[in-house]
PDB file of N, CA and C in Angstrom:
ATOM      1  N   UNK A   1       0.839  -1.186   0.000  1.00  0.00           N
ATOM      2  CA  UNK A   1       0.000   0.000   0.000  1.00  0.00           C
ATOM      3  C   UNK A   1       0.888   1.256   0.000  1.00  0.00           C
ATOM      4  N   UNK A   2       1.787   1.079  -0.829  1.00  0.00           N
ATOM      5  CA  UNK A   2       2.442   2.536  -0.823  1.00  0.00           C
ATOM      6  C   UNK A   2       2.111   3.796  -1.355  1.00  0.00           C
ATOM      7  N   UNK A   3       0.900   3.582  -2.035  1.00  0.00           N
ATOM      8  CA  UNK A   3       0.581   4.789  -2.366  1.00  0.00           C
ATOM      9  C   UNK A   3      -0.364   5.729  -1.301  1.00  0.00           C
ATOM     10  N   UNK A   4      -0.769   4.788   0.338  1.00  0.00           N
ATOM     11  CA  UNK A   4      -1.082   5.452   0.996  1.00  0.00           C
ATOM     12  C   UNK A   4      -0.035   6.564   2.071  1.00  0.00           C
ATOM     13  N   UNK A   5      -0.733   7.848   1.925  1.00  0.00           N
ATOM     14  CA  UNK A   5      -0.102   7.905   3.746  1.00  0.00           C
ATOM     15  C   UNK A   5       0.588   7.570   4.548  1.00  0.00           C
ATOM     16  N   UNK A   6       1.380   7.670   5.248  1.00  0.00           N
ATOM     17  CA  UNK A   6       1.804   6.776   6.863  1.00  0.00           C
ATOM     18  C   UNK A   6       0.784   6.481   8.014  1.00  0.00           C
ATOM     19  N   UNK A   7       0.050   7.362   8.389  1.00  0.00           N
ATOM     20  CA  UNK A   7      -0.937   7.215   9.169  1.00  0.00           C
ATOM     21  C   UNK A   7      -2.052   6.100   8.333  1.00  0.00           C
ATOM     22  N   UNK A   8      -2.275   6.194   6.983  1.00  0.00           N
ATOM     23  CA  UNK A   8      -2.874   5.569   6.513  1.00  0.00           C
ATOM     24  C   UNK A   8      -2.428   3.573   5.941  1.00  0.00           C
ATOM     25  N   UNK A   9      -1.336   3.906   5.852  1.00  0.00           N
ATOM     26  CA  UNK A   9      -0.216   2.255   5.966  1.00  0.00           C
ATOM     27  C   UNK A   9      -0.732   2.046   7.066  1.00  0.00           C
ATOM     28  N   UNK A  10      -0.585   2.355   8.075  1.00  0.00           N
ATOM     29  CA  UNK A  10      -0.670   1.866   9.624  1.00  0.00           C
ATOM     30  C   UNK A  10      -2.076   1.339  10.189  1.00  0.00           C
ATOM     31  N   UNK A  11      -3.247   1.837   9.900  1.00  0.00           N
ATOM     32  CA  UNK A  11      -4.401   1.300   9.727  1.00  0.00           C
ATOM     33  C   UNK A  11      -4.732   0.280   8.772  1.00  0.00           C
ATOM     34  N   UNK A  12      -4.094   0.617   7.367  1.00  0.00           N
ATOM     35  CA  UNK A  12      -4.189  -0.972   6.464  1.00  0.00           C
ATOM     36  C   UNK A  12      -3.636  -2.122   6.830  1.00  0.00           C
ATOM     37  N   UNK A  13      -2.070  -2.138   7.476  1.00  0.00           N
ATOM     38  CA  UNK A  13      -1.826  -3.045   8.321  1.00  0.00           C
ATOM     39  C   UNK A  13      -2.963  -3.904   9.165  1.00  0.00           C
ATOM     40  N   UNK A  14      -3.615  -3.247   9.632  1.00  0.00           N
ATOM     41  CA  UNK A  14      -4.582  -4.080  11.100  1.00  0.00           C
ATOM     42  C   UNK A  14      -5.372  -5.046   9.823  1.00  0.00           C
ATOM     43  N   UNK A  15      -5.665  -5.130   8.711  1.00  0.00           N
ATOM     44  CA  UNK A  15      -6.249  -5.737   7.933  1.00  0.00           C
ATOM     45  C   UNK A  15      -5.524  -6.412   6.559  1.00  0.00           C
ATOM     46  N   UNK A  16      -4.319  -7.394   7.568  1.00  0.00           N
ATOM     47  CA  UNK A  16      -3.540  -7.982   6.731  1.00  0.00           C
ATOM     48  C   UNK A  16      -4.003  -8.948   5.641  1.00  0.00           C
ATOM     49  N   UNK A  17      -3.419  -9.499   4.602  1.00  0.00           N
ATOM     50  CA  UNK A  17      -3.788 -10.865   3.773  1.00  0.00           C
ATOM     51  C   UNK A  17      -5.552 -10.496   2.836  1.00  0.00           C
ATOM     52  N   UNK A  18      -5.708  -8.886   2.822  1.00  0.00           N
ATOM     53  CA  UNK A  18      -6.328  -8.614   1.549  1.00  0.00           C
ATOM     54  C   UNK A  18      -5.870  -8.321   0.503  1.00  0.00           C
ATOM     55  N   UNK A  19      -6.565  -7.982  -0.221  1.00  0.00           N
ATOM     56  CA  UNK A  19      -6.295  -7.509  -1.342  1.00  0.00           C
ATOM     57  C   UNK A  19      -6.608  -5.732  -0.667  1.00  0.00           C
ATOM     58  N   UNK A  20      -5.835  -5.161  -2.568  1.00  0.00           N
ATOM     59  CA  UNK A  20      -6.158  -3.265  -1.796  1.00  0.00           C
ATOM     60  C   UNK A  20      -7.024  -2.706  -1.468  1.00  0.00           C
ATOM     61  N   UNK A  21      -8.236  -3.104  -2.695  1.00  0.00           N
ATOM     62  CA  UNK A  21      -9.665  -2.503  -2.565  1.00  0.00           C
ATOM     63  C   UNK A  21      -9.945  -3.343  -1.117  1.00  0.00           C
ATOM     64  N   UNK A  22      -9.584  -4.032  -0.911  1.00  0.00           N
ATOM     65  CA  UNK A  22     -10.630  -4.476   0.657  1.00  0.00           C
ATOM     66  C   UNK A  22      -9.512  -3.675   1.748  1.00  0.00           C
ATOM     67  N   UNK A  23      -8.507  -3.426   1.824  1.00  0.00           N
ATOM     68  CA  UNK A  23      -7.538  -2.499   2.612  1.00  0.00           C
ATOM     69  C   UNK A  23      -7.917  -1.009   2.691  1.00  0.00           C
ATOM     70  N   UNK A  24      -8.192  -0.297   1.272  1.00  0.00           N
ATOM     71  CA  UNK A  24      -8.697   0.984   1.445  1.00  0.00           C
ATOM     72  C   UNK A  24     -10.053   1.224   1.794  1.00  0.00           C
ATOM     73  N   UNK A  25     -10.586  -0.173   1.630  1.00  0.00           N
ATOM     74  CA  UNK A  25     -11.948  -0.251   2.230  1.00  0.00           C
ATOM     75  C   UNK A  25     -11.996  -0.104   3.650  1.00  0.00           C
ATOM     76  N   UNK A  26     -11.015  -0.664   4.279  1.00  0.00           N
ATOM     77  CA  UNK A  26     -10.691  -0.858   5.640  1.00  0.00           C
ATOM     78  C   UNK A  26     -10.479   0.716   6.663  1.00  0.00           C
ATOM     79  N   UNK A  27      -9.734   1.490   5.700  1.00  0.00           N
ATOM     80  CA  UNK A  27      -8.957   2.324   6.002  1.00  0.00           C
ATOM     81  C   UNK A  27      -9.989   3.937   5.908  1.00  0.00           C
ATOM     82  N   UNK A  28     -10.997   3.543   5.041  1.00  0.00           N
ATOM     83  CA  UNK A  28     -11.971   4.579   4.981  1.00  0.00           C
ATOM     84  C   UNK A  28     -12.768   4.053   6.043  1.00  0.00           C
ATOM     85  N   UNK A  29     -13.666   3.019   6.715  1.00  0.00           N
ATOM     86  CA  UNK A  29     -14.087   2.495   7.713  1.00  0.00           C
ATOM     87  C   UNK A  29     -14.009   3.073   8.778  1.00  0.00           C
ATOM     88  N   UNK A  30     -12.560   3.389   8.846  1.00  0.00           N
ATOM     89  CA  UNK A  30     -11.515   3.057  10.504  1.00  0.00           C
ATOM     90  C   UNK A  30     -11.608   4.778  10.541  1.00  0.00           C
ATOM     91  N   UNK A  31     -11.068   5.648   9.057  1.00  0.00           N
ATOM     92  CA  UNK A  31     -11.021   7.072   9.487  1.00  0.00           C
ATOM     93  C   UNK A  31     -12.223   8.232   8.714  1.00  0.00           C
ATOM     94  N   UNK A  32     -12.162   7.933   7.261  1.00  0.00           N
ATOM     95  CA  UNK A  32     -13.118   9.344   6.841  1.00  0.00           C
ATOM     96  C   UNK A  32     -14.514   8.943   7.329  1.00  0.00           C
ATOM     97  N   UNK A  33     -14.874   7.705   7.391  1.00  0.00           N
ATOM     98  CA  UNK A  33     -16.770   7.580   7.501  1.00  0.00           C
ATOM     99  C   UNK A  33     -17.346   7.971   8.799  1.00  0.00           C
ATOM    100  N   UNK A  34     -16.611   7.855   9.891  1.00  0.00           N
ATOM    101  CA  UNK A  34     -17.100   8.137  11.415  1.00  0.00           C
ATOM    102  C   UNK A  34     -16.927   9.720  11.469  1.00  0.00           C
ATOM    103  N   UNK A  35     -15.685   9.718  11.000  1.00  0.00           N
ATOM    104  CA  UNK A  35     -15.426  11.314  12.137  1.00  0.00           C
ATOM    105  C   UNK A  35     -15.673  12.477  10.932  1.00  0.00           C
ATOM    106  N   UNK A  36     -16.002  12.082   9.442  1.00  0.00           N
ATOM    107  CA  UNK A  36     -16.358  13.500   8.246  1.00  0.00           C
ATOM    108  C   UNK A  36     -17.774  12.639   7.773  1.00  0.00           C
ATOM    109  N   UNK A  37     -17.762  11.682   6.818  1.00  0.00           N
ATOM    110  CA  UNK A  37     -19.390  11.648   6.216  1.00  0.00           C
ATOM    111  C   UNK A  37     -20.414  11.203   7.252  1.00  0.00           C
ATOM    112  N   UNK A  38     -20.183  10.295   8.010  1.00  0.00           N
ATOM    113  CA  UNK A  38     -21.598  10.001   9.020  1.00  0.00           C
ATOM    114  C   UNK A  38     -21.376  11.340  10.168  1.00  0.00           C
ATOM    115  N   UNK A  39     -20.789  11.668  10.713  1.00  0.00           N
ATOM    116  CA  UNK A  39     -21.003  12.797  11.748  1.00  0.00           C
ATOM    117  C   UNK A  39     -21.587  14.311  11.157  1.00  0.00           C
ATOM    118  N   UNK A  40     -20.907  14.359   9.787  1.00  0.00           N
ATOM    119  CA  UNK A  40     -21.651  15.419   9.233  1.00  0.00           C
ATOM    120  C   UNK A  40     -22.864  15.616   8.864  1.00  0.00           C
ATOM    121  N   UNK A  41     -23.151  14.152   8.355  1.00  0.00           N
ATOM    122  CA  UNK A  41     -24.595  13.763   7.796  1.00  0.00           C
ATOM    123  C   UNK A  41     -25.109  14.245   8.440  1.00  0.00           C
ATOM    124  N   UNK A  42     -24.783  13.591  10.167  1.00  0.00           N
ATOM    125  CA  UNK A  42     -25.692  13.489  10.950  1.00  0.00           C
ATOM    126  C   UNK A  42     -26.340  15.326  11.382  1.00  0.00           C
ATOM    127  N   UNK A  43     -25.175  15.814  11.616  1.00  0.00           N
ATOM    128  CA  UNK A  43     -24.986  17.095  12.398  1.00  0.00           C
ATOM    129  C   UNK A  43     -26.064  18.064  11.439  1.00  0.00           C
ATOM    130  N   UNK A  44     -25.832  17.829   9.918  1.00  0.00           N
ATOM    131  CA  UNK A  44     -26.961  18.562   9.031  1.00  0.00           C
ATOM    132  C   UNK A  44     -28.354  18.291   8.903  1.00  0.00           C
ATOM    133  N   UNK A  45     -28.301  17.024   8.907  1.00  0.00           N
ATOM    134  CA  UNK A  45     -30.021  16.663   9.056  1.00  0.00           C
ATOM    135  C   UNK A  45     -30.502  16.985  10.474  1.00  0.00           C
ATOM    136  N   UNK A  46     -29.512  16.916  11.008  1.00  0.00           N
ATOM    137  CA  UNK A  46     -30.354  17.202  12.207  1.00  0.00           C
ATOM    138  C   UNK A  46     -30.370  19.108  12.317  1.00  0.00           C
ATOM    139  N   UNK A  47     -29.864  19.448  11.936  1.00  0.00           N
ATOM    140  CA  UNK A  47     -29.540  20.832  12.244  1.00  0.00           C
ATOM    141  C   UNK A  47     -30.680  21.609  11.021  1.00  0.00           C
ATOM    142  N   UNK A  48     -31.777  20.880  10.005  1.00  0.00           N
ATOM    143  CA  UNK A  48     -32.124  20.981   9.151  1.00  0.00           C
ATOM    144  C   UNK A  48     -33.753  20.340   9.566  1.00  0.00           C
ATOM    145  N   UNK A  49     -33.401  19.548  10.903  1.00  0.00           N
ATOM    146  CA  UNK A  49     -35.064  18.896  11.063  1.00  0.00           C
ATOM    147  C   UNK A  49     -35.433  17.990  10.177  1.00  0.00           C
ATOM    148  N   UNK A  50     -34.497  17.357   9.829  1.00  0.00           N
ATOM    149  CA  UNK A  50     -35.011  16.288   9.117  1.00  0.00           C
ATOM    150  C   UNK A  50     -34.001  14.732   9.408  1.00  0.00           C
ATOM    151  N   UNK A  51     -35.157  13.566   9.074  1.00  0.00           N
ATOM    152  CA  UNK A  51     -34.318  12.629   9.278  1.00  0.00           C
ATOM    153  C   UNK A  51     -33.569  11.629   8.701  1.00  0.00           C
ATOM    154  N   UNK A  52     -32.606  11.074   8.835  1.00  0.00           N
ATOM    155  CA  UNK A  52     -31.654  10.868   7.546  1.00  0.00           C
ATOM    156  C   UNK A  52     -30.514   9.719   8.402  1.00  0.00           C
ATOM    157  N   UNK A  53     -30.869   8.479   7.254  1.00  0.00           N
ATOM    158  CA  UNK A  53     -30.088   7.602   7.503  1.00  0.00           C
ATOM    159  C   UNK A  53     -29.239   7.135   6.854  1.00  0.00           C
ATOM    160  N   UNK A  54     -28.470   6.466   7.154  1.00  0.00           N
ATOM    161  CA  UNK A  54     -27.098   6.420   5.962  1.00  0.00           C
ATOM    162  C   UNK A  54     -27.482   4.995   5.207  1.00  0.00           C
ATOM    163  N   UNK A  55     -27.256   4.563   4.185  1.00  0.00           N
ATOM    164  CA  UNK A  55     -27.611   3.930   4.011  1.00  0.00           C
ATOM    165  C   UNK A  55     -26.272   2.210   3.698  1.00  0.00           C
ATOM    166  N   UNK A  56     -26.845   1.053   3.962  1.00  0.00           N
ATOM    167  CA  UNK A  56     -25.306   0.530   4.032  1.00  0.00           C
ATOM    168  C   UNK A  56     -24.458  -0.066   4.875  1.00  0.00           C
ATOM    169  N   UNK A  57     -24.818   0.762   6.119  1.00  0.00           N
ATOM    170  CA  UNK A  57     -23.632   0.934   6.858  1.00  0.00           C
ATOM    171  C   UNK A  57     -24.104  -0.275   8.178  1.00  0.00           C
ATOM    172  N   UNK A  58     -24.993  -0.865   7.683  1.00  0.00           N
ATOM    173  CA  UNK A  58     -25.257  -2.085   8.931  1.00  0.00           C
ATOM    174  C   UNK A  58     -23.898  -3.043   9.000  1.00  0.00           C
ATOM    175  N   UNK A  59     -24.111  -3.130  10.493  1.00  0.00           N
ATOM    176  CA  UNK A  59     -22.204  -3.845  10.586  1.00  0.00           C
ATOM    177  C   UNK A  59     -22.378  -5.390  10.181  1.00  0.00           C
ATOM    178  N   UNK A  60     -23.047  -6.041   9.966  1.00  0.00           N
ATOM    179  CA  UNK A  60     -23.068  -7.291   9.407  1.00  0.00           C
ATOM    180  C   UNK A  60     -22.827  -7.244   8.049  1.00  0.00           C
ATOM    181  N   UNK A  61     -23.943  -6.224   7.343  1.00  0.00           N
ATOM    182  CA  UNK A  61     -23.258  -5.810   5.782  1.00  0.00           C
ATOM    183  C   UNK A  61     -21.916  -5.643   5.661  1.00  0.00           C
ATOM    184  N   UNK A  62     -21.511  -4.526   6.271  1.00  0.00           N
ATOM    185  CA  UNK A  62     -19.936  -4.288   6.472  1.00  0.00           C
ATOM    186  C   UNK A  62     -19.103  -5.209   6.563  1.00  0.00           C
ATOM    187  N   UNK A  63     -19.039  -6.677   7.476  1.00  0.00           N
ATOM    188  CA  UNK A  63     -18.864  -7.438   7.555  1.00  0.00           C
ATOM    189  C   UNK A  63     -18.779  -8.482   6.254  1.00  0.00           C
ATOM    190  N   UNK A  64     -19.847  -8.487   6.137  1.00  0.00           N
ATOM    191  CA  UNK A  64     -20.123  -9.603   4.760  1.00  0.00           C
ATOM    192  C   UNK A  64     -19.544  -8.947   3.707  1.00  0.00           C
ATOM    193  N   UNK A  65     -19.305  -7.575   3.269  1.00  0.00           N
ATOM    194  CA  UNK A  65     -18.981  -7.121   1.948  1.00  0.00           C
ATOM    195  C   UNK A  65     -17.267  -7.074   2.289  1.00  0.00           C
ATOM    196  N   UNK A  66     -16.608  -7.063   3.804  1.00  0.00           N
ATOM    197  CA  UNK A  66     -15.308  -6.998   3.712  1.00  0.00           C
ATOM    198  C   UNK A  66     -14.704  -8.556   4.093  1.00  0.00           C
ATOM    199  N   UNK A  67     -15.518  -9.374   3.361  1.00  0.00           N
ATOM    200  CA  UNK A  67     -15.235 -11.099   3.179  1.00  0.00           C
ATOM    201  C   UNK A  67     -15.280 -11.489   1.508  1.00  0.00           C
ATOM    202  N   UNK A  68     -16.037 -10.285   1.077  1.00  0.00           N
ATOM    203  CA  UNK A  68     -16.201 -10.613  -0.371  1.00  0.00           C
ATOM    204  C   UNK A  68     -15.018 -10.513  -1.055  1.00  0.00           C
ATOM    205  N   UNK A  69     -14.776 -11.273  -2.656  1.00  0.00           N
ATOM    206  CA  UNK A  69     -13.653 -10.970  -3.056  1.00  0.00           C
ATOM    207  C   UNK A  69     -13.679  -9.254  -3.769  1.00  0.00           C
ATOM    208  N   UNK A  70     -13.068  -8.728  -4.560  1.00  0.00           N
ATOM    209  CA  UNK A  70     -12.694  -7.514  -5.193  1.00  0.00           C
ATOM    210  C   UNK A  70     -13.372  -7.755  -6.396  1.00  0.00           C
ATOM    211  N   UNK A  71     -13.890  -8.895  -6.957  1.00  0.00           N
ATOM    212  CA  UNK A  71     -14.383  -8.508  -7.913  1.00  0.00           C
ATOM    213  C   UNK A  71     -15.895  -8.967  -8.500  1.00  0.00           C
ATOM    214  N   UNK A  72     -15.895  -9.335  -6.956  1.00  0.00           N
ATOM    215  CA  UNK A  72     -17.571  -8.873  -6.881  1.00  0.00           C
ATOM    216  C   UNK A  72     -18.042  -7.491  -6.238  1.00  0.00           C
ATOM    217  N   UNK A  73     -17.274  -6.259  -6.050  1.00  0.00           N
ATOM    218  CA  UNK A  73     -17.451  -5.210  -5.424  1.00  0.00           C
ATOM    219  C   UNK A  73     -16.884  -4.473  -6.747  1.00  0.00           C
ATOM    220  N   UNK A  74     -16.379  -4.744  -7.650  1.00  0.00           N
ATOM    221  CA  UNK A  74     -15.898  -3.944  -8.486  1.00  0.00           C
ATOM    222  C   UNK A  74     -15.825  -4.351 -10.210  1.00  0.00           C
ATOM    223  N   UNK A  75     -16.271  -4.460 -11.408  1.00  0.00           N
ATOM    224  CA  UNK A  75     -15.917  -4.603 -12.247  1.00  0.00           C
ATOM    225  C   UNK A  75     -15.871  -4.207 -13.655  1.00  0.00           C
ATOM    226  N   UNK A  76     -14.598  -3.830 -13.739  1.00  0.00           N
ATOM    227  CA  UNK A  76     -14.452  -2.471 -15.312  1.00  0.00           C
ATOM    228  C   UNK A  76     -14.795  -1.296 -14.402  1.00  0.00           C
ATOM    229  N   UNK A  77     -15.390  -0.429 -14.745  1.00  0.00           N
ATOM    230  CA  UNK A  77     -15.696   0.496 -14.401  1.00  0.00           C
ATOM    231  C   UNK A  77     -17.090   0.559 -13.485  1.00  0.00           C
ATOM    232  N   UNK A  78     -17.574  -0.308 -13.304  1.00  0.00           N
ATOM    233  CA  UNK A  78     -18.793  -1.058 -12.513  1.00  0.00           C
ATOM    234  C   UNK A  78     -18.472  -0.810 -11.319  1.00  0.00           C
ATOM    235  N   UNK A  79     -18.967   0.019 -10.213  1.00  0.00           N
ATOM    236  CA  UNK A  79     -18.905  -0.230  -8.965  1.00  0.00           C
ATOM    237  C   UNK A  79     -19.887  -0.717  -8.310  1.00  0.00           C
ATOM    238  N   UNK A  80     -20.005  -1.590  -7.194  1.00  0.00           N
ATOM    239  CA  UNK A  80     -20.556  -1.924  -6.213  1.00  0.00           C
ATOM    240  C   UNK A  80     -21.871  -3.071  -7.100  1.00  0.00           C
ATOM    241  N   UNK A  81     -21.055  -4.080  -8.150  1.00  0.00           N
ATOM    242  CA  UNK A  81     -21.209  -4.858  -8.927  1.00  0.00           C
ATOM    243  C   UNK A  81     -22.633  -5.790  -8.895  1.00  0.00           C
ATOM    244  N   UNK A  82     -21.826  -6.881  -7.369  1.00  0.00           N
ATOM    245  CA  UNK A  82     -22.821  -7.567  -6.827  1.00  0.00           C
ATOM    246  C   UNK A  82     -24.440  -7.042  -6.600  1.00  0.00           C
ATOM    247  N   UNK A  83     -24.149  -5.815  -6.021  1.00  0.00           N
ATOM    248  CA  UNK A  83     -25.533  -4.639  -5.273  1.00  0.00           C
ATOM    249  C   UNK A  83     -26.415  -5.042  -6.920  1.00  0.00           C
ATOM    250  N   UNK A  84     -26.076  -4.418  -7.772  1.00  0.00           N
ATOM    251  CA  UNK A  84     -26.229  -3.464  -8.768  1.00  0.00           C
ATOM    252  C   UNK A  84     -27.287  -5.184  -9.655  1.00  0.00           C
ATOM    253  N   UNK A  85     -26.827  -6.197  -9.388  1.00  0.00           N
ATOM    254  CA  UNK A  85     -26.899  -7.326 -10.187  1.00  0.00           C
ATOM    255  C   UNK A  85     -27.983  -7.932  -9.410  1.00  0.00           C
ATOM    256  N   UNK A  86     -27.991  -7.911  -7.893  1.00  0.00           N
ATOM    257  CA  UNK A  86     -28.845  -8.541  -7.210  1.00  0.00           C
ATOM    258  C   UNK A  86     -30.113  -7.834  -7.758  1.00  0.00           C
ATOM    259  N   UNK A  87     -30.156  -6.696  -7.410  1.00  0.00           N
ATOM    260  CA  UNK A  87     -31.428  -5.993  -7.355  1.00  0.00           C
ATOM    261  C   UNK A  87     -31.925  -5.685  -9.108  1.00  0.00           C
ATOM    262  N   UNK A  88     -31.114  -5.677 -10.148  1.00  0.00           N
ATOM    263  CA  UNK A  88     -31.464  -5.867 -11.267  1.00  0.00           C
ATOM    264  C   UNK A  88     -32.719  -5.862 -11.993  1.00  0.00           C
ATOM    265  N   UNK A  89     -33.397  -7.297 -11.405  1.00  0.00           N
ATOM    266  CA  UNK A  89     -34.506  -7.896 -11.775  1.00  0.00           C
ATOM    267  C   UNK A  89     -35.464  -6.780 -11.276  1.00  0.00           C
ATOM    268  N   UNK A  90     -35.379  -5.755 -10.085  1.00  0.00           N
ATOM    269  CA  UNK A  90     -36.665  -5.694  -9.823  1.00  0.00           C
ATOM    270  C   UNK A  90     -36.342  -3.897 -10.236  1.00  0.00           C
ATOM    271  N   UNK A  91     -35.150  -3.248 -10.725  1.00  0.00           N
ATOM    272  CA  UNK A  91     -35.114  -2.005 -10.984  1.00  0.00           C
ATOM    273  C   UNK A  91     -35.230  -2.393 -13.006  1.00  0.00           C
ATOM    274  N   UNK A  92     -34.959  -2.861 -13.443  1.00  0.00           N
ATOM    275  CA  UNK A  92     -35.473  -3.541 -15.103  1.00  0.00           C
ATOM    276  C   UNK A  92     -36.992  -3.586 -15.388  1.00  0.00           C
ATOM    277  N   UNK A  93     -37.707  -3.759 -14.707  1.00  0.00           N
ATOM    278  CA  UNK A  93     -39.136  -4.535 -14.233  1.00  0.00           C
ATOM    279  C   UNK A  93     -40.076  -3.179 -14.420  1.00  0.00           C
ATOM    280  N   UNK A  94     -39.439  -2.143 -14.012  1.00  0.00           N
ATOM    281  CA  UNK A  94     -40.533  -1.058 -13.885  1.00  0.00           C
ATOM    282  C   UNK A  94     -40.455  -0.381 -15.327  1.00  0.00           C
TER     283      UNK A  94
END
């Protein structure tokens, strides 16, 4: 992972024997999602009266998608592959 950071090597470490995409997956987890996109979310919807959930972020999902391989989370230019394929049938349909 050399194209990360130092502070950011050091958190990919704790999530040895992946691959990268599941490492930078790791590493956004551990620092930008808690303390900048979910706290902000939060701080605006609420500061706005309205209510607002993130969507995703259930820790079993989290779990299960950081067991998956890389290229069911990613392919060609395809992101978030698997999602996109499951639900298919019923976003085609309408």
């Amino acid at each position: 992972m050399r194209f990360l950071p130092e502070p950011f090597r050091n958190t990919s470490r704790k999530h040895p024997g992946s691959d990268s995409l599941n490492q930078i997956m790791y590493v956004d987890l551990k620092t930008s999602l808690p303390d900048d996109l979910l706290a902000l979310t939060d701080r605006m919807s609420m500061a706005a009266s309205v209510e607002c959930r993130a969507p995703l972020v259930d820790f079993e999902l989290i779990e299960l998608a950081s067991r998956m391989p890389s290229s069911l989370k990613v392919r060609g230019f395809t992101m978030k592959y698997l999602l996109k394929k499951a639900v298919s049938s019923w976003l085609l349909a309408r």
